[in-house]
C-alpha atoms as a PDB file:
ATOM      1  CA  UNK A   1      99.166 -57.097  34.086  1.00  0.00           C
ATOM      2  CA  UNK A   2     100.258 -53.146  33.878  1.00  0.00           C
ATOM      3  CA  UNK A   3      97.212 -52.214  31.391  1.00  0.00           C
ATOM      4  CA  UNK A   4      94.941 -54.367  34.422  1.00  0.00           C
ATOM      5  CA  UNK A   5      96.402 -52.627  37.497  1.00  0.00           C
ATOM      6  CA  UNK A   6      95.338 -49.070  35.104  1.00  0.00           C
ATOM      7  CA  UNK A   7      92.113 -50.458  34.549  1.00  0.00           C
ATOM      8  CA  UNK A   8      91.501 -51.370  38.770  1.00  0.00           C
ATOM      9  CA  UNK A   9      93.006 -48.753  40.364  1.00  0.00           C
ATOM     10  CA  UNK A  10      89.863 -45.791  39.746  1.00  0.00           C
ATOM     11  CA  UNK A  11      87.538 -48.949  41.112  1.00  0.00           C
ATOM     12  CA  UNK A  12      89.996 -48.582  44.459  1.00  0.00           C
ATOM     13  CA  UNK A  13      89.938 -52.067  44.367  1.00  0.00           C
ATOM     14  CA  UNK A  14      91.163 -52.724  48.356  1.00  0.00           C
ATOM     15  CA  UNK A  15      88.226 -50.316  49.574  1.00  0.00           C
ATOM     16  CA  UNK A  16      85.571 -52.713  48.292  1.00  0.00           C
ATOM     17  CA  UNK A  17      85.767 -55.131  50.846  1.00  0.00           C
ATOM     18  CA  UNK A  18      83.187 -52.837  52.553  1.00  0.00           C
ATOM     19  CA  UNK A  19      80.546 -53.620  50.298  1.00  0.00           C
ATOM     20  CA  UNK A  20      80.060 -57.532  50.739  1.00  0.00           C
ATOM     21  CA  UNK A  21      80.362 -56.725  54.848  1.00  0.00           C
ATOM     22  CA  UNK A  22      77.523 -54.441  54.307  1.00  0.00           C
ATOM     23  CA  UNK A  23      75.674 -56.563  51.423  1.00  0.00           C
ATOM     24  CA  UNK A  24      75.970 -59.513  54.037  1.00  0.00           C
ATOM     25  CA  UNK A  25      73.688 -57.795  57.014  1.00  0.00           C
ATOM     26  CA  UNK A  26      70.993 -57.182  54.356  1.00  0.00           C
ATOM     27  CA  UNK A  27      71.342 -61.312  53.116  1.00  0.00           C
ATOM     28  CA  UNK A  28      71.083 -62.037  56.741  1.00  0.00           C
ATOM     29  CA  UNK A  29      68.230 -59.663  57.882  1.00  0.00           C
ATOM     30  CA  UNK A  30      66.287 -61.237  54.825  1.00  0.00           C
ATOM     31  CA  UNK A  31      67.334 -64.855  55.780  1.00  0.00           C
ATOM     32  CA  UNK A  32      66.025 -64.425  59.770  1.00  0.00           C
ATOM     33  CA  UNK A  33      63.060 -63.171  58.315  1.00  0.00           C
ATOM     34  CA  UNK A  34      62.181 -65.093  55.582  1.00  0.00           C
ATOM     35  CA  UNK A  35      64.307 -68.622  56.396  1.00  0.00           C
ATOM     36  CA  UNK A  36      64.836 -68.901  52.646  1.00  0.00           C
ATOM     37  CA  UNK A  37      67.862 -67.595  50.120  1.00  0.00           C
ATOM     38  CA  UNK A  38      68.052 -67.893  46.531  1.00  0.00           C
ATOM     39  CA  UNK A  39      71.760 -67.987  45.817  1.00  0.00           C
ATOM     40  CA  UNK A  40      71.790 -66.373  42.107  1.00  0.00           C
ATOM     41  CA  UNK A  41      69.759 -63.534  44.216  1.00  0.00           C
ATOM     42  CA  UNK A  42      72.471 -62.873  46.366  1.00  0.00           C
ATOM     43  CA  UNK A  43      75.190 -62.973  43.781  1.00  0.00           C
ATOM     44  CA  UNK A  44      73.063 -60.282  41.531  1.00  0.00           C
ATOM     45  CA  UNK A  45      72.933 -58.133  44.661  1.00  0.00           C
ATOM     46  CA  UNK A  46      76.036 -58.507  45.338  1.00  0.00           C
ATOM     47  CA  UNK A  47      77.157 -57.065  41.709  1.00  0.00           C
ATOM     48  CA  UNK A  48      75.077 -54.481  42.266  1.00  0.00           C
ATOM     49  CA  UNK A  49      76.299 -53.709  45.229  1.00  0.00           C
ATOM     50  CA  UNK A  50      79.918 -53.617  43.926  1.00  0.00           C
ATOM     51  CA  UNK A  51      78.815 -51.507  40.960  1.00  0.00           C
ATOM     52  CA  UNK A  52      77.341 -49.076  43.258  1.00  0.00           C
ATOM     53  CA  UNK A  53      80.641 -48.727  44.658  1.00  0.00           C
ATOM     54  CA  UNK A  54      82.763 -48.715  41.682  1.00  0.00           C
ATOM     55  CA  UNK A  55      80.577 -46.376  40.041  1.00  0.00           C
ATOM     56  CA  UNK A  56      81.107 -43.637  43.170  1.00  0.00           C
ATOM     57  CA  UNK A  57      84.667 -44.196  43.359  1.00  0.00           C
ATOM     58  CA  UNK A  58      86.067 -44.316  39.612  1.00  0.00           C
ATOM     59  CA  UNK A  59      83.856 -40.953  39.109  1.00  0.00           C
ATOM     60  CA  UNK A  60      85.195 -39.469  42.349  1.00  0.00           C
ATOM     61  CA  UNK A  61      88.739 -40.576  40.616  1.00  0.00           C
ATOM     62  CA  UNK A  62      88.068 -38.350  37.439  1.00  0.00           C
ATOM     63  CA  UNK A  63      86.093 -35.378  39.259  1.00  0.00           C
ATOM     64  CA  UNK A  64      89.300 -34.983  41.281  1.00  0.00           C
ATOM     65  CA  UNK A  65      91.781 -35.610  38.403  1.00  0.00           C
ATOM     66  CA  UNK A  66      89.857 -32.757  36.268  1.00  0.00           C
ATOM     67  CA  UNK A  67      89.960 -30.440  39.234  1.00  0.00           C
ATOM     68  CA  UNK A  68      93.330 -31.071  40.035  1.00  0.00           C
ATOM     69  CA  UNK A  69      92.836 -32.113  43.463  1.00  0.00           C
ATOM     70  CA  UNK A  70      95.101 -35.853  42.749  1.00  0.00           C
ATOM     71  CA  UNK A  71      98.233 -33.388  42.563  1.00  0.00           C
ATOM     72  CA  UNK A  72      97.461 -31.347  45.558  1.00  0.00           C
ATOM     73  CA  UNK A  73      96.789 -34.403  47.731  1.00  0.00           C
ATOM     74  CA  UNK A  74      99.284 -36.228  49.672  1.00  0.00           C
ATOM     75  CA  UNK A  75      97.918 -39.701  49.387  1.00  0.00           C
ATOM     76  CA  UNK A  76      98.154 -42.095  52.043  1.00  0.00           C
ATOM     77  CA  UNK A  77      96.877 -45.813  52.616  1.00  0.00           C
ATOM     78  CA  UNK A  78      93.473 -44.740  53.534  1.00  0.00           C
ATOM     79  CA  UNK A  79      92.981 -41.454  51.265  1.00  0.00           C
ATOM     80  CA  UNK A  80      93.524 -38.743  48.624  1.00  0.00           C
ATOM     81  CA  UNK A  81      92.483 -41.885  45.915  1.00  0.00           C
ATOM     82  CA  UNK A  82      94.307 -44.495  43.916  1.00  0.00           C
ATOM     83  CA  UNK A  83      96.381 -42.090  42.341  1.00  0.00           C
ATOM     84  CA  UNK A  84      96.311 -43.589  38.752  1.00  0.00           C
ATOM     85  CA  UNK A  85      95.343 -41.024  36.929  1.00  0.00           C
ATOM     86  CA  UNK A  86      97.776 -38.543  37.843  1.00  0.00           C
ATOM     87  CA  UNK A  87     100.215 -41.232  36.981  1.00  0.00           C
ATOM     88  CA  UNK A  88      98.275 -42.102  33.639  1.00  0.00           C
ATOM     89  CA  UNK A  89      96.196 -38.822  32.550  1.00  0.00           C
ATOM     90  CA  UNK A  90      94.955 -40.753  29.625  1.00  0.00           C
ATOM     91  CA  UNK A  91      93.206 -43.270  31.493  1.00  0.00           C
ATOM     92  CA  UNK A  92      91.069 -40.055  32.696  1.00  0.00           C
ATOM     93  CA  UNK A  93      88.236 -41.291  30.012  1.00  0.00           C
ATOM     94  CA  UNK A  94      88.507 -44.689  31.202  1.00  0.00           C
ATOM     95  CA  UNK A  95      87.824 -44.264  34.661  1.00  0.00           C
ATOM     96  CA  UNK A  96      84.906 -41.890  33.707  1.00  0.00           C
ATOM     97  CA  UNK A  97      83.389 -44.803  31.475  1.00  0.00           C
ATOM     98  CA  UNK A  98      84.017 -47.355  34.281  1.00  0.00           C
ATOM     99  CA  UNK A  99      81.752 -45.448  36.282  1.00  0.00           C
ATOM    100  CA  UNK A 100      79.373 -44.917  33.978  1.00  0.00           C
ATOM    101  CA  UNK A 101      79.122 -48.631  32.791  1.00  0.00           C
ATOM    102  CA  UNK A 102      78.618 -49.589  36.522  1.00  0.00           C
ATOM    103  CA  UNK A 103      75.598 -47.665  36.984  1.00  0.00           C
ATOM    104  CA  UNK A 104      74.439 -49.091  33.711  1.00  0.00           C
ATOM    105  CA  UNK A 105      74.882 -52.554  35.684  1.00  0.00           C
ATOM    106  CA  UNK A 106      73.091 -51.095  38.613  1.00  0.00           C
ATOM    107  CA  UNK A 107      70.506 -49.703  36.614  1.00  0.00           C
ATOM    108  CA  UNK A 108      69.673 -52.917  35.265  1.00  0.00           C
ATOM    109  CA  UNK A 109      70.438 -55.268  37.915  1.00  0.00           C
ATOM    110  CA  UNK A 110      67.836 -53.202  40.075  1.00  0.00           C
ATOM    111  CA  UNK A 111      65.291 -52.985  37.581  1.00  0.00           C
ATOM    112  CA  UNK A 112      64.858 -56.409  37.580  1.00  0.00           C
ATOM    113  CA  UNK A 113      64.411 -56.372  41.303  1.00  0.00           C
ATOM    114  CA  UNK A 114      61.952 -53.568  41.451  1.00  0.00           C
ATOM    115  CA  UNK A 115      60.460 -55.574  38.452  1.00  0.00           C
ATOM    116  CA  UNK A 116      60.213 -58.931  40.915  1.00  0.00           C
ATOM    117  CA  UNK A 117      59.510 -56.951  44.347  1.00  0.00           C
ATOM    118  CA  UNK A 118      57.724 -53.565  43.979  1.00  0.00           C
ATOM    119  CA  UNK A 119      57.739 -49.807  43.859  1.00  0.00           C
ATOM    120  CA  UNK A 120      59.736 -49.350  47.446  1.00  0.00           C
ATOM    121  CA  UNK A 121      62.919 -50.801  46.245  1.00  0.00           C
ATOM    122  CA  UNK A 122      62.731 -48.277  42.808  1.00  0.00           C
ATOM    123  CA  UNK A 123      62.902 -45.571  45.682  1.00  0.00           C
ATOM    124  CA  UNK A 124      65.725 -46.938  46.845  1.00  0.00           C
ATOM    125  CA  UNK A 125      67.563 -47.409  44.231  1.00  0.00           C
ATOM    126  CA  UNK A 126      66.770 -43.810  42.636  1.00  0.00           C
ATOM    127  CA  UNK A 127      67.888 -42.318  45.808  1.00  0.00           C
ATOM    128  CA  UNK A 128      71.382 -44.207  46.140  1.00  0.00           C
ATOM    129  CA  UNK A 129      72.147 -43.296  42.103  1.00  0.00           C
ATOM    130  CA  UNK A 130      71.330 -39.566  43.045  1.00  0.00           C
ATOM    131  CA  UNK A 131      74.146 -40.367  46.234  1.00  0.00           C
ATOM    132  CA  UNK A 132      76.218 -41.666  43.481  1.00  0.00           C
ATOM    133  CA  UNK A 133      76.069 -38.958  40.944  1.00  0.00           C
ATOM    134  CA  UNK A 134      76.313 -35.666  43.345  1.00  0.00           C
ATOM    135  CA  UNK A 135      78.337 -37.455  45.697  1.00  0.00           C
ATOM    136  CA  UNK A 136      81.998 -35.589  44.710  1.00  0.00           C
ATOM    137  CA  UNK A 137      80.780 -32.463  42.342  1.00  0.00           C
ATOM    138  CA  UNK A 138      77.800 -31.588  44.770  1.00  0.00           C
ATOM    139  CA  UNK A 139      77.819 -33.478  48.314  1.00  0.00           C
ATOM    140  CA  UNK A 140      80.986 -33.162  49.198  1.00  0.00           C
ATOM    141  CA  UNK A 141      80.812 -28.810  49.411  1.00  0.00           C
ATOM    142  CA  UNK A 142      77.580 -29.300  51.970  1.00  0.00           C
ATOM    143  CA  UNK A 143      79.032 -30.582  55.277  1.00  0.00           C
ATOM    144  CA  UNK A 144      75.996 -32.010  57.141  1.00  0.00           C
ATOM    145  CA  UNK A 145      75.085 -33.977  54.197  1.00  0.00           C
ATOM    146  CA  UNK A 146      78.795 -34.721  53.548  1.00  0.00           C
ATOM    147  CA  UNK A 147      79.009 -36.652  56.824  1.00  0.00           C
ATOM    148  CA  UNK A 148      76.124 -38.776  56.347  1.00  0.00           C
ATOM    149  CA  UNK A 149      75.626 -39.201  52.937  1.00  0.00           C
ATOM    150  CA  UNK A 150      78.495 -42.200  52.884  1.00  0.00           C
ATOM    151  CA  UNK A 151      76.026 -44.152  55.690  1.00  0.00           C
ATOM    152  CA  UNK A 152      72.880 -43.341  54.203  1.00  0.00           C
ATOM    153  CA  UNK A 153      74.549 -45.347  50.975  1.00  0.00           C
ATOM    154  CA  UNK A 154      75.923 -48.278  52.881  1.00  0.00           C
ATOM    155  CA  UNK A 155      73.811 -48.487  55.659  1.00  0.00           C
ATOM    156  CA  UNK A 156      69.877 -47.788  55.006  1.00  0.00           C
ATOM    157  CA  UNK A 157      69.973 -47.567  51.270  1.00  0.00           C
ATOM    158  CA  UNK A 158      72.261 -50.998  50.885  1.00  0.00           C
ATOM    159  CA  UNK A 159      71.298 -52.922  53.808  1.00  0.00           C
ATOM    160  CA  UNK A 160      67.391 -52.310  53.534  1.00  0.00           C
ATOM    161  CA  UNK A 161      67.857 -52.511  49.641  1.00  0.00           C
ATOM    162  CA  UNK A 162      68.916 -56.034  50.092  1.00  0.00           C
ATOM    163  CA  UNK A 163      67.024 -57.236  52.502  1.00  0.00           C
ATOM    164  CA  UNK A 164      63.940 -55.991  50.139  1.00  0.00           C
ATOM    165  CA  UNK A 165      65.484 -57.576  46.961  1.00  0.00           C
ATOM    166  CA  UNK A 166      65.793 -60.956  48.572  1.00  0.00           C
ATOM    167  CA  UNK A 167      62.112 -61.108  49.837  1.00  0.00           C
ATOM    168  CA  UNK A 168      62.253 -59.813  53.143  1.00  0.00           C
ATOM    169  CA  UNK A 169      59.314 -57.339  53.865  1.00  0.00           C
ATOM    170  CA  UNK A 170      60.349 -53.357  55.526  1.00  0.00           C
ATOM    171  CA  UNK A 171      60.620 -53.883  59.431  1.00  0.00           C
ATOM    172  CA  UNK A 172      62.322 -52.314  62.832  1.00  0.00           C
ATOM    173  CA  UNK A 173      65.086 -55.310  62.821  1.00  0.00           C
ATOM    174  CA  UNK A 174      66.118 -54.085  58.950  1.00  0.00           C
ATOM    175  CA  UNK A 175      65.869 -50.698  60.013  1.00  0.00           C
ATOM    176  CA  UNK A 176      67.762 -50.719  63.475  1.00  0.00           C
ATOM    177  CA  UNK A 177      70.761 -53.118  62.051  1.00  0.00           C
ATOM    178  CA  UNK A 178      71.540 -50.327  59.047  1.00  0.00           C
ATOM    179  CA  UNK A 179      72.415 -48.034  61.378  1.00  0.00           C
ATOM    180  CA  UNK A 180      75.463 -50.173  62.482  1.00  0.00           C
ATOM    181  CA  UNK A 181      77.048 -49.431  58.824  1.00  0.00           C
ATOM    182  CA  UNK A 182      75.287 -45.577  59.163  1.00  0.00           C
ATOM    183  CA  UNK A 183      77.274 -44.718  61.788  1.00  0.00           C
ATOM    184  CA  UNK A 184      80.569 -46.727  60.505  1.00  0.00           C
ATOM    185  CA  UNK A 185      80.669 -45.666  57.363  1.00  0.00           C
ATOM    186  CA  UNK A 186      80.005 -42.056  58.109  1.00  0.00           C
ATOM    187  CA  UNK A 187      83.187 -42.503  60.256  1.00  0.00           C
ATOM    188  CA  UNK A 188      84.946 -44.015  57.778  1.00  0.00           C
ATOM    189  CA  UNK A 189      84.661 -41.193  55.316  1.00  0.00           C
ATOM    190  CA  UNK A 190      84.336 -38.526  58.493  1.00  0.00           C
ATOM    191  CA  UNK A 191      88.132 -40.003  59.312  1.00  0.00           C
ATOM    192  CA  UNK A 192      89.794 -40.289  56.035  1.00  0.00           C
ATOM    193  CA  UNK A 193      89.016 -36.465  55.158  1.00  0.00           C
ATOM    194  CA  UNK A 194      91.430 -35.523  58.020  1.00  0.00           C
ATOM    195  CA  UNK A 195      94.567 -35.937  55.906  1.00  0.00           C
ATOM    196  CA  UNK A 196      92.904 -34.275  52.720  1.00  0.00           C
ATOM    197  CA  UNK A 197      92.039 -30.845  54.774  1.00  0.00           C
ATOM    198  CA  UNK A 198      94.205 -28.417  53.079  1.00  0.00           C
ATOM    199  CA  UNK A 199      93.701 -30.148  49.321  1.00  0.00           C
ATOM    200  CA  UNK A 200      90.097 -30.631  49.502  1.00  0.00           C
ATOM    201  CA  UNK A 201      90.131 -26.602  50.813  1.00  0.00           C
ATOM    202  CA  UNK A 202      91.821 -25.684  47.666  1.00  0.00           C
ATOM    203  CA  UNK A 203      89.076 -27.287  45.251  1.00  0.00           C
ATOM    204  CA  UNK A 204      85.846 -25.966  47.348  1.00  0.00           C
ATOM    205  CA  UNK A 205      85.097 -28.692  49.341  1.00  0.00           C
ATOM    206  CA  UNK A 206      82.790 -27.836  52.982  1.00  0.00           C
ATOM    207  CA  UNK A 207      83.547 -30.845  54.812  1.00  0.00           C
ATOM    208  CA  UNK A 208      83.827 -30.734  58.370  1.00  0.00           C
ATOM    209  CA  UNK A 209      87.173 -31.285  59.078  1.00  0.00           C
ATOM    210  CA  UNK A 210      87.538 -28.176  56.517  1.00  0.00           C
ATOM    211  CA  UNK A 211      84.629 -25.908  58.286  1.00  0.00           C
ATOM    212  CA  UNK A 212      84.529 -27.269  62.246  1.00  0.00           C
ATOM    213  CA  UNK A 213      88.179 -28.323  62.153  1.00  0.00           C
ATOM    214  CA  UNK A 214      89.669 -31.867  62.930  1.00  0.00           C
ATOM    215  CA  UNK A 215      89.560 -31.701  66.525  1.00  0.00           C
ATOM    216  CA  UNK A 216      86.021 -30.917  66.625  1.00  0.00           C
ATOM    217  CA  UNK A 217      85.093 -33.700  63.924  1.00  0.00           C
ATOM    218  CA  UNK A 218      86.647 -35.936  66.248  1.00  0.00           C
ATOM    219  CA  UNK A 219      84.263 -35.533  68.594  1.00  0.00           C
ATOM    220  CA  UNK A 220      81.400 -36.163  66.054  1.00  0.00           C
ATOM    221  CA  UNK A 221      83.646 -39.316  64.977  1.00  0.00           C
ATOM    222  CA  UNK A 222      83.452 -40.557  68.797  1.00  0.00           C
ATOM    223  CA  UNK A 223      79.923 -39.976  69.012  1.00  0.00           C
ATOM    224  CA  UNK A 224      79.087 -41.658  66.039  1.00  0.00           C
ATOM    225  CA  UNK A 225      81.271 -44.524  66.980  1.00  0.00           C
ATOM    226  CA  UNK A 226      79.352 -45.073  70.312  1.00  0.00           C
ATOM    227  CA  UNK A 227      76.132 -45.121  68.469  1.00  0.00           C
ATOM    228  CA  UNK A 228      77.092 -47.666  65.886  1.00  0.00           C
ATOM    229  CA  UNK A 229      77.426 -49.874  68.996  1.00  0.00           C
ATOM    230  CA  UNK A 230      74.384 -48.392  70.715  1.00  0.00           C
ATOM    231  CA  UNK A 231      71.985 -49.557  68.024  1.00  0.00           C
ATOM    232  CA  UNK A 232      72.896 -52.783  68.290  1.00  0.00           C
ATOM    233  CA  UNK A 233      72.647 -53.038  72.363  1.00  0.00           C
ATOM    234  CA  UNK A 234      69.177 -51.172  71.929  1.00  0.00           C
ATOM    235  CA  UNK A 235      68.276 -53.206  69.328  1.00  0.00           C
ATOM    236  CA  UNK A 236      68.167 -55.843  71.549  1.00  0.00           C
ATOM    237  CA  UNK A 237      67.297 -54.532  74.478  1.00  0.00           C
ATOM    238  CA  UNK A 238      64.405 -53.532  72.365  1.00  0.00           C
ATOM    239  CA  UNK A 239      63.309 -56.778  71.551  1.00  0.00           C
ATOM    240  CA  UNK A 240      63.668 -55.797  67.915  1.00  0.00           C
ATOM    241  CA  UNK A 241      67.158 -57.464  67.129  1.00  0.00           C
ATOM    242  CA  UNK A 242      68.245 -60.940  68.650  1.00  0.00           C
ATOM    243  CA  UNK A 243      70.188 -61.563  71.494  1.00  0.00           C
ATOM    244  CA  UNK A 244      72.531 -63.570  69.137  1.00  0.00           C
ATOM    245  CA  UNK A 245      73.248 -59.615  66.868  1.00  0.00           C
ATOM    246  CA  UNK A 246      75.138 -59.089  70.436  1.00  0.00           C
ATOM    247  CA  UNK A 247      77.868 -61.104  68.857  1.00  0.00           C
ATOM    248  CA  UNK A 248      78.761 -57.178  67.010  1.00  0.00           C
ATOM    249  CA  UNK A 249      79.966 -55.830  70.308  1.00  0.00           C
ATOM    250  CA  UNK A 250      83.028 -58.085  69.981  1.00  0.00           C
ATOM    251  CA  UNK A 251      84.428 -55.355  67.553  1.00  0.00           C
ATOM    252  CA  UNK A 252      83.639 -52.613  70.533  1.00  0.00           C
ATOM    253  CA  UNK A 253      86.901 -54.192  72.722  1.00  0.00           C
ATOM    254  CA  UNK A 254      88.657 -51.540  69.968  1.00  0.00           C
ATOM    255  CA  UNK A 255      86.457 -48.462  70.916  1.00  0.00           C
ATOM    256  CA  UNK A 256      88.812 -46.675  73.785  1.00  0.00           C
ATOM    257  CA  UNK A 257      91.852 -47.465  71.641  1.00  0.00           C
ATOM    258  CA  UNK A 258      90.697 -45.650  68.871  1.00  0.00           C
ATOM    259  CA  UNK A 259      88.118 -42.880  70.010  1.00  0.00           C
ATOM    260  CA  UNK A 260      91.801 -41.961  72.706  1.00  0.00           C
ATOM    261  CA  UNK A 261      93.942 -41.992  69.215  1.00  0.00           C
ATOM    262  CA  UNK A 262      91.735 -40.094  67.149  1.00  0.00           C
ATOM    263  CA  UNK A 263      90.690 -37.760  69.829  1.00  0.00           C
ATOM    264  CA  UNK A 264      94.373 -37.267  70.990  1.00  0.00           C
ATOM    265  CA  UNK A 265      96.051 -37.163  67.586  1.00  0.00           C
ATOM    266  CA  UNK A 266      93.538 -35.142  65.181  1.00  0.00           C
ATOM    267  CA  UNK A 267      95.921 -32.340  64.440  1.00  0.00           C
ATOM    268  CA  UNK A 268      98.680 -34.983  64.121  1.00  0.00           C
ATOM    269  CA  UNK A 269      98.166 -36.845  60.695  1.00  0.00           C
ATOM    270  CA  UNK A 270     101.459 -39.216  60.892  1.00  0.00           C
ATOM    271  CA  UNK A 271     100.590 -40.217  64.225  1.00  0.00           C
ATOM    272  CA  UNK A 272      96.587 -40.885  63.227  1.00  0.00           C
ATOM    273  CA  UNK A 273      97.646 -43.140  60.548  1.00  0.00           C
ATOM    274  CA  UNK A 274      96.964 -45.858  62.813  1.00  0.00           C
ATOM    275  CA  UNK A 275      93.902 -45.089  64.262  1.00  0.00           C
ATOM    276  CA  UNK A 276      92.501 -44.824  60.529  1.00  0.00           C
ATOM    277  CA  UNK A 277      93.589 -48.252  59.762  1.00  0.00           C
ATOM    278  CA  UNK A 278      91.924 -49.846  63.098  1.00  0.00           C
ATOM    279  CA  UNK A 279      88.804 -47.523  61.732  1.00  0.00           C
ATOM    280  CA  UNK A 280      88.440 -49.726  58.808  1.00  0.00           C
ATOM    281  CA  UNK A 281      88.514 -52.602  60.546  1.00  0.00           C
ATOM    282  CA  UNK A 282      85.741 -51.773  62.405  1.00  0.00           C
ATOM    283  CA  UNK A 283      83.923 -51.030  59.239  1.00  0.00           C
ATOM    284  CA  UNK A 284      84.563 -54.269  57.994  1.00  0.00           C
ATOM    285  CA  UNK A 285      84.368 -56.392  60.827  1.00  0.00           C
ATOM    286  CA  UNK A 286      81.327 -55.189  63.168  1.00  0.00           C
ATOM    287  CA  UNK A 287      78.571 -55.989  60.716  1.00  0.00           C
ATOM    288  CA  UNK A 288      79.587 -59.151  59.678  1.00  0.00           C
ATOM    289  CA  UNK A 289      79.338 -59.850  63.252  1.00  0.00           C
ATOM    290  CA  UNK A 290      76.354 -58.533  63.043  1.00  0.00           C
ATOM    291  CA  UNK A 291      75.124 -60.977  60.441  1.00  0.00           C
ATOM    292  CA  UNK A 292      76.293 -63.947  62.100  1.00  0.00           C
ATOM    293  CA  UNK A 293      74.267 -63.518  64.827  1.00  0.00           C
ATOM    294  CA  UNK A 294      71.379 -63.095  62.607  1.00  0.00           C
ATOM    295  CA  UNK A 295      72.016 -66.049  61.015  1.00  0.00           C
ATOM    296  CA  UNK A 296      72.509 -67.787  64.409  1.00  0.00           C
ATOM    297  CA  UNK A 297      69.512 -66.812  65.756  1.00  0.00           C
ATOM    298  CA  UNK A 298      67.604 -68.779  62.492  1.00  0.00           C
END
């Protein structure tokens, strides 16, 4: 059970319950579309969704073990990694071939998908293993692509990946309901870097909590809260989403709880601990809403 725990933690196991909340707004965009779902489709996507994310997180694990970041951060539910491999340098190679096996999964799992549904979807996929790849060595030291390079990967690139892999064609509704996991997950990543400040400093990282400060990022994190919600409302307003995709704004009844925390306690890490916490919910919670009403509207 020991030598299994060593082998999960670089995957950050808990964290990838945002990839099947994402993975499920592409299924339904495709299903509203299309009104058909081939299950051992969905199941491949969904592997390659979940490679995707181990791959980014057990190589940001062993960039940030080899810099010796893991011992400057002060880990906390939400941040500063699993911390296995400080525990267990020797499973440094491990989580470095953990990644790199889950790209070869993603690698292949897409290329029969670009194989079965066409040159747009090789784009895709070429684009999110670049995200991958320069995510911690590169992305992470250039702030404006820092902040919404964690979206583009679970919103646009994810969601509109699997809506294309399961048949549906490009359109507005695809397009407008990725930006619900844009903005989220941008926040997501925009949030947690608030406890890391002074570490990731250390190690030449140019987020913005490092390079605007945290109580100017948390006035990018409200903004991009609000238009997480906005898309949706517009989307429908629009004509492009359905009325049913509404449903999403349920999450919104935790918006002036958390933009007041966050806004109020940026400087204050012990007392934002919360706020981070009701963050993730959002992440995971708003586009499955989302989905159901897609699927509701069918």
């Amino acid at each position: 059970m020991r030598s299994l725990n060593s082998l999960l933690g670089p995957m950050r196991v808990p964290f990838l319950l945002l990839t099947p909340a994402c993975v499920a707004l592409g299924v339904a965009t495709a299903y509203w579309q299309t009104r058909h779902l081939d299950g051992w489709q969905v199941l491949l996507v969904l592997i390659a969704a979940l490679a995707s994310h181990i791959a980014v997180n057990a190589l940001n694990e062993y960039v940030d073990f080899k810099t010796g970041l893991d011992l400057r951060t002060q880990r906390t539910p939400f941040s500063g990694g699993s911390g296995t491999l400080p525990q267990q340098p020797h499973l440094a190679k491990t989580a470095l071939w953990t990644g790199l096996v889950s790209l070869g999964v993603l690698s292949l799992i897409g290329a029969y998908f670009v194989a079965l549904r066409g040159w747009l979807l090789a784009l895709i996929g070429v684009l999110g293993m670049v995200v991958i790849v320069t995510y911690t060595p590169l992305i992470t030291r250039l702030p404006a692509l820092c902040l919404i390079a964690p979206g583009l990967g679970f919103g646009p690139l994810m969601v509109i990946g699997t809506h294309l892999a399961l048949g549906g064609s490009l359109s507005a509704a695809v397009v407008v309901a990725s930006l619900v996991p844009f903005f989220l997950v941008n926040n997501l990543l925009l949030l947690n870097q608030f406890p890391d400040v002074e570490a990731d400093r250390s190690v030449g990282r140019h987020h913005y909590p490092i390079t605007l400060g945290r109580r100017r990022s948390a006035v990018i994190y409200a903004l991009f809260l609000g238009l997480a919600y906005l898309a949706v409302a517009g989307g429908v307003a629009a004509g492009v989403l359905p009325p049913t995709s509404l449903l999403g704004l349920l999450a919104a009844v935790l918006l002036p709880r958390v933009i007041q925390g966050v806004l109020r306690h940026a400087d204050n890490i012990p007392q934002l601990m919360p706020y981070l916490g009701l963050n993730v919910i959002l992440n995971l919670v708003t586009p499955v809403l989302v989905a159901l009403g897609f699927f509701l509207a069918v």
